[in-house]
N, C-alpha and C. Protein backbone atom coordinates (compact mmCIF):
# COMPACT_ATOMS: atom_id res chain seq x y z
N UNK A 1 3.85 -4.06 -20.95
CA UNK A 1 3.86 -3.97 -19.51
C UNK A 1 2.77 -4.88 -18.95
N UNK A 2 3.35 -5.60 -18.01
CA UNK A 2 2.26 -6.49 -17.15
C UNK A 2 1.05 -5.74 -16.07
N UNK A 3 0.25 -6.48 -16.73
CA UNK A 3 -0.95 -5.82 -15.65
C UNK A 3 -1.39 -6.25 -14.52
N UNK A 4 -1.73 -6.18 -13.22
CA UNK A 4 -2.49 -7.09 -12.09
C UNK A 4 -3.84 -7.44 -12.39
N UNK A 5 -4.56 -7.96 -10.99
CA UNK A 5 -5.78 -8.01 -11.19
C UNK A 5 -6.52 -6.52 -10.76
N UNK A 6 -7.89 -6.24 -11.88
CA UNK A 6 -8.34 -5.33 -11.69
C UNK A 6 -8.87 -5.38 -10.05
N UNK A 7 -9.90 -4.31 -9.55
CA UNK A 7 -10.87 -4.99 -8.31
C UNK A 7 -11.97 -5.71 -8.91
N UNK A 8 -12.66 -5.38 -9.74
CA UNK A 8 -13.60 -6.84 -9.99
C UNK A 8 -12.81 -8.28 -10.18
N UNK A 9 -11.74 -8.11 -10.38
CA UNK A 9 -10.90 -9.56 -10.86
C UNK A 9 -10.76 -9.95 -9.26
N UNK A 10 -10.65 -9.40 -8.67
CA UNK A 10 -10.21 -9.82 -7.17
C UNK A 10 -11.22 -10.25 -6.45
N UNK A 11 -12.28 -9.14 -6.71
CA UNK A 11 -13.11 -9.20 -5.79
C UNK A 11 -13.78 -11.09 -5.95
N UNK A 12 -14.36 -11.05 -7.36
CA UNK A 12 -13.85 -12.61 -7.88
C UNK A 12 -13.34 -13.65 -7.31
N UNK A 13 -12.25 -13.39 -7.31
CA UNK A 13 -11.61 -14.58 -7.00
C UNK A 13 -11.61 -14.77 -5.45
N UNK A 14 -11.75 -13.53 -4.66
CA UNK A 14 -12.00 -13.85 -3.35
C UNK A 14 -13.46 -14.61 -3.03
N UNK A 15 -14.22 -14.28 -3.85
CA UNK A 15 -15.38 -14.37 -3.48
C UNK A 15 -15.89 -16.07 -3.82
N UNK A 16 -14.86 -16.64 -5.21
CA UNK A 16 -15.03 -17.47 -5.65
C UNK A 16 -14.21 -18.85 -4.20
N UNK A 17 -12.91 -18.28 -3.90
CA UNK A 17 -12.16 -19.40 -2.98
C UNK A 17 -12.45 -19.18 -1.64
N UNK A 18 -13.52 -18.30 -1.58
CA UNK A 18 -13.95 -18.32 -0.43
C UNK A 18 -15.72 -18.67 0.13
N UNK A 19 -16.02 -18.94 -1.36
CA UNK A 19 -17.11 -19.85 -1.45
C UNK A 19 -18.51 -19.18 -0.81
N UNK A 20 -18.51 -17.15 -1.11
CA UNK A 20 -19.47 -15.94 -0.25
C UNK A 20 -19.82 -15.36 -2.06
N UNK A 21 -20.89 -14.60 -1.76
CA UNK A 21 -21.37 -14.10 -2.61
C UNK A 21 -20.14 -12.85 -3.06
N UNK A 22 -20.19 -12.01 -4.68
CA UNK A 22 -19.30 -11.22 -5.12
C UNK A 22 -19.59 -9.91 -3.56
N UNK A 23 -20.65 -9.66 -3.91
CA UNK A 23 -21.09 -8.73 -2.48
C UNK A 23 -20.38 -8.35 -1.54
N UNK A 24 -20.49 -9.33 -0.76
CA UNK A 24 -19.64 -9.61 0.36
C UNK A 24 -18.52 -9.40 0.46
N UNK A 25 -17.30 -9.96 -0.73
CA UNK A 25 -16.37 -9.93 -0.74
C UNK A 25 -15.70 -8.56 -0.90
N UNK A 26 -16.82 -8.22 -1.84
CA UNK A 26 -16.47 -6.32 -2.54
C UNK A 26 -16.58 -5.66 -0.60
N UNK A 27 -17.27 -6.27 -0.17
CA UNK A 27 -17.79 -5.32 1.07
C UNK A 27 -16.39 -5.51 1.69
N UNK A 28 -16.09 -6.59 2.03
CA UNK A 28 -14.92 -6.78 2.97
C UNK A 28 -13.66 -6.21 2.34
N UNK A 29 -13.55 -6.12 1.17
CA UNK A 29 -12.26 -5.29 0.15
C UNK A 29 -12.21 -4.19 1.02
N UNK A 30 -13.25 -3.40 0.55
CA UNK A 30 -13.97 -1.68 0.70
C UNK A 30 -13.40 -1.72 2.63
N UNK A 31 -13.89 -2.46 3.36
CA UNK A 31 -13.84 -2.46 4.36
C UNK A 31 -12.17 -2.21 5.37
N UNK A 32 -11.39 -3.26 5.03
CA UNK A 32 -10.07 -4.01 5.08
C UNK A 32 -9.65 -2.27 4.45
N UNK A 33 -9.60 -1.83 3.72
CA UNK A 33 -8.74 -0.73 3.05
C UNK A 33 -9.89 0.42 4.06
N UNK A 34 -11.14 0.43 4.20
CA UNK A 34 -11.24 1.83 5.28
C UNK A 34 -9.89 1.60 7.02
N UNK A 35 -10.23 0.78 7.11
CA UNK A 35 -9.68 0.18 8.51
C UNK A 35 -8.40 0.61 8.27
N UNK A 36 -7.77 0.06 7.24
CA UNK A 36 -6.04 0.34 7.12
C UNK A 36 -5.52 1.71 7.05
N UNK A 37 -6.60 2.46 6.12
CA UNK A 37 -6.49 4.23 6.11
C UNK A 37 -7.02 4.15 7.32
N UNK A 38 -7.79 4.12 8.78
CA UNK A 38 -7.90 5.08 9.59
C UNK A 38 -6.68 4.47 11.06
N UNK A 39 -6.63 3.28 10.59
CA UNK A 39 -4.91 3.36 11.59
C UNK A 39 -4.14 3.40 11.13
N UNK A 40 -3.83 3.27 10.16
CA UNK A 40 -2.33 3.68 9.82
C UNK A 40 -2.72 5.51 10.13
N UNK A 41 -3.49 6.18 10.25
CA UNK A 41 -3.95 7.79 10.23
C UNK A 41 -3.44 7.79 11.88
N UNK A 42 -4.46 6.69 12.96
CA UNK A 42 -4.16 6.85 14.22
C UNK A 42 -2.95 6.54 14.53
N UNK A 43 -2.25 5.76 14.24
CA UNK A 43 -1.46 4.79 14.83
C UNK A 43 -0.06 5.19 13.92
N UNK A 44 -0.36 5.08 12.99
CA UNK A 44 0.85 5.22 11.82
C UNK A 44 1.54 4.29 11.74
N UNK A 45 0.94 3.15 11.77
CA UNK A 45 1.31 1.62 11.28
C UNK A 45 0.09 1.12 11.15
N UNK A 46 0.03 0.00 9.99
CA UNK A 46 -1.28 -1.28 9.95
C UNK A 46 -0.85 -2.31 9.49
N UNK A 47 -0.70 -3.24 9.98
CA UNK A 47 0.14 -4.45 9.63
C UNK A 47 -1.13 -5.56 9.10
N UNK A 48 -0.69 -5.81 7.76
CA UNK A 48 -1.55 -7.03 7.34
C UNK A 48 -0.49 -8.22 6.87
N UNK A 49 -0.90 -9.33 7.86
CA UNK A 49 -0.14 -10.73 8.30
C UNK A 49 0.21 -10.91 6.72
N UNK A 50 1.41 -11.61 6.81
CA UNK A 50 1.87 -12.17 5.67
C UNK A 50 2.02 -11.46 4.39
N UNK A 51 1.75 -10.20 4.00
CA UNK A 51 1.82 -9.32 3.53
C UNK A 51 3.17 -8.49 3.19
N UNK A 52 2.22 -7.56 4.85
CA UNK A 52 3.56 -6.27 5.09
C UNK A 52 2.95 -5.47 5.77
N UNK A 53 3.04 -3.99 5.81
CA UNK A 53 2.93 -3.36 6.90
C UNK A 53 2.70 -1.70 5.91
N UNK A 54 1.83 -0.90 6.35
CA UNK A 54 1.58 0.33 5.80
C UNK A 54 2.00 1.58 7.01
N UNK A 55 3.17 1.98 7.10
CA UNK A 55 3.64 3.18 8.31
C UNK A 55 3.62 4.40 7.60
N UNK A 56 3.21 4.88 8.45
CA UNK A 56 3.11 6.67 8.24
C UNK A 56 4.37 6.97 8.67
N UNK A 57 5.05 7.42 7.98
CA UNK A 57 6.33 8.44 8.29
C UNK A 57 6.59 10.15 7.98
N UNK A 58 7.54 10.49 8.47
CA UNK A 58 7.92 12.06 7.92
C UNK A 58 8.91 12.20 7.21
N UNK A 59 8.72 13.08 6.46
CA UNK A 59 9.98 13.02 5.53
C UNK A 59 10.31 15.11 5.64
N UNK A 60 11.92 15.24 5.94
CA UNK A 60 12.15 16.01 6.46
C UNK A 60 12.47 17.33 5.45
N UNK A 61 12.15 18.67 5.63
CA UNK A 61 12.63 19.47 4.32
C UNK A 61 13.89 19.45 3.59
N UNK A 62 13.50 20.12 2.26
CA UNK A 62 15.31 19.70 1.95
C UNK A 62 14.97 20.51 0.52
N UNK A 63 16.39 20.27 0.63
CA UNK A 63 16.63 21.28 -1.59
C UNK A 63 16.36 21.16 -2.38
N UNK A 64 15.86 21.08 -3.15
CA UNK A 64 15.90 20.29 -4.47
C UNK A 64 15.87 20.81 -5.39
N UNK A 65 15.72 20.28 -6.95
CA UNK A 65 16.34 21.14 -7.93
C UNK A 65 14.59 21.32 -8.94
N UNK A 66 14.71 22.21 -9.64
CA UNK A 66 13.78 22.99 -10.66
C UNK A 66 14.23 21.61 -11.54
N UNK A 67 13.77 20.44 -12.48
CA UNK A 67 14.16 19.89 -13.53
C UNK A 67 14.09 20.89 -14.76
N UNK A 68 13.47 22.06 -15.25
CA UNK A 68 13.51 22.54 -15.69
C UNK A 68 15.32 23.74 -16.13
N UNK A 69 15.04 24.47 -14.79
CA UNK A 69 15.83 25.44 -14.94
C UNK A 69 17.12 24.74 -13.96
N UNK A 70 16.85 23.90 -13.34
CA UNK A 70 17.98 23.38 -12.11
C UNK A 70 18.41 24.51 -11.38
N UNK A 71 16.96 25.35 -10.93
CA UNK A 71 17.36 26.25 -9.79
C UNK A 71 17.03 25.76 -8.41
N UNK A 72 17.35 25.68 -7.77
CA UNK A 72 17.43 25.49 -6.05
C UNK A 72 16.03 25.66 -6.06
N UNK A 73 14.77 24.89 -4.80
CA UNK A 73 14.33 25.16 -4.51
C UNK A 73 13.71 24.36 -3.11
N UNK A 74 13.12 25.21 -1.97
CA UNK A 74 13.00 24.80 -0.98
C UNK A 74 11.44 23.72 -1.01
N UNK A 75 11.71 22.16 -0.64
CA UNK A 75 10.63 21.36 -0.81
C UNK A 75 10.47 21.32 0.59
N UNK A 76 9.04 21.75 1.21
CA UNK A 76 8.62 21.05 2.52
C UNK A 76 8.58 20.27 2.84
N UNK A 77 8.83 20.39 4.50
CA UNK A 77 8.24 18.77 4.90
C UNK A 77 7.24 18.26 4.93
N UNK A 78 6.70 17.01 4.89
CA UNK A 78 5.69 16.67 4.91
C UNK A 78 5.53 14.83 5.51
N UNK A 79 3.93 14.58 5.63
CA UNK A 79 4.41 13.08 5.99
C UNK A 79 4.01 12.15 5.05
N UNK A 80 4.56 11.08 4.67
CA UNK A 80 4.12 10.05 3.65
C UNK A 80 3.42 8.96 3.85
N UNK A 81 3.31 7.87 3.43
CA UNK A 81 2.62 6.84 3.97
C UNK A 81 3.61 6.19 3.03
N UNK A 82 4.27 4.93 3.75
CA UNK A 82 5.09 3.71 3.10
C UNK A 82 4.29 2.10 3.28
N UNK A 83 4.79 1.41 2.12
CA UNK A 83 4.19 -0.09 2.20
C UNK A 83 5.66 -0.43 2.48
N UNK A 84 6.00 -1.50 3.68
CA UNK A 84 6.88 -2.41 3.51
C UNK A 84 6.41 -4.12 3.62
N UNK A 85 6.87 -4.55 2.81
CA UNK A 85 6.59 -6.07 2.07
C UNK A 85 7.22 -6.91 3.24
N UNK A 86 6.73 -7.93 3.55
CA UNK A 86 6.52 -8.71 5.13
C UNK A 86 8.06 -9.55 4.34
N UNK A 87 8.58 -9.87 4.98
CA UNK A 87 9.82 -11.06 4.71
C UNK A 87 9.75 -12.46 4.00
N UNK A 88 8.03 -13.19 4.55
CA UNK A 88 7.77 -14.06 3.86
C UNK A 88 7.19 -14.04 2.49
N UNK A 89 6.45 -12.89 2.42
CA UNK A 89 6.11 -12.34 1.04
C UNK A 89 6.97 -12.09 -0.27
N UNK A 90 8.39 -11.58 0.31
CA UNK A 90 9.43 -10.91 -0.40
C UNK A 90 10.08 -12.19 -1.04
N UNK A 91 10.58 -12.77 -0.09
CA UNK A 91 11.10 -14.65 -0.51
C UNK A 91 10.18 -15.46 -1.17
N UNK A 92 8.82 -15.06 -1.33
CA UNK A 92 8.29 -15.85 -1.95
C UNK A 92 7.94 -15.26 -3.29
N UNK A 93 8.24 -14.04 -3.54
CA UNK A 93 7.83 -13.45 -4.85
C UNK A 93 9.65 -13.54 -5.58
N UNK A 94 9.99 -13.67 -4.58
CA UNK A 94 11.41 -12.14 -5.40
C UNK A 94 12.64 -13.91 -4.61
N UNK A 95 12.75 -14.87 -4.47
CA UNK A 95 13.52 -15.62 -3.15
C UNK A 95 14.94 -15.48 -4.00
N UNK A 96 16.30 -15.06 -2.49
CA UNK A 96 17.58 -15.09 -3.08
C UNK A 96 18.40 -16.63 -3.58
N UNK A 97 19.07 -16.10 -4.56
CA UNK A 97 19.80 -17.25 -5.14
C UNK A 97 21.15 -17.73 -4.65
């Protein structure tokens, strides 16, 4: 199985093509991800350009089964948090043939 970059690997390389101390960069990581958890919390969207977009949604009650015994059981509702992948991002990782 393929692995990504860890956060020190990132923090790295941001820090390296952006020509700022590791510090800094770790700071602005840490930072960029508080910001995104507290609007996507207010707002229930946070859109980062070229990316994609992090929305808070609800997801509504419903049935579902025991994997065990496959008895019925009632799952609450609750709300989730979704990533959707920006259009230019998607074509450039994944582009149709």
């Amino acid at each position: 199985m393929a692995t990504g970059l860890t956060k020190t690997q990132l923090v790295r390389h941001l820090a390296e093509k952006t020509e700022i101390p590791n510090k800094t960069a770790a700071a602005f990581l840490e930072e960029l991800a508080d910001v995104a958890v507290k609007e996507t919390k207010k707002n229930g969207v946070f859109v980062v350009p070229g990316l994609g977009r992090l929305v808070k949604a609800h997801r509504k009650a419903r049935i579902g089964r025991n994997p065990q015994t496959g008895e019925p059981i009632q799952i609450k509702a609750k709300t989730v948090v979704k990533f959707r992948v920006a259009k230019a991002a998607k074509d450039a990782i994944a582009p149709k043939k």
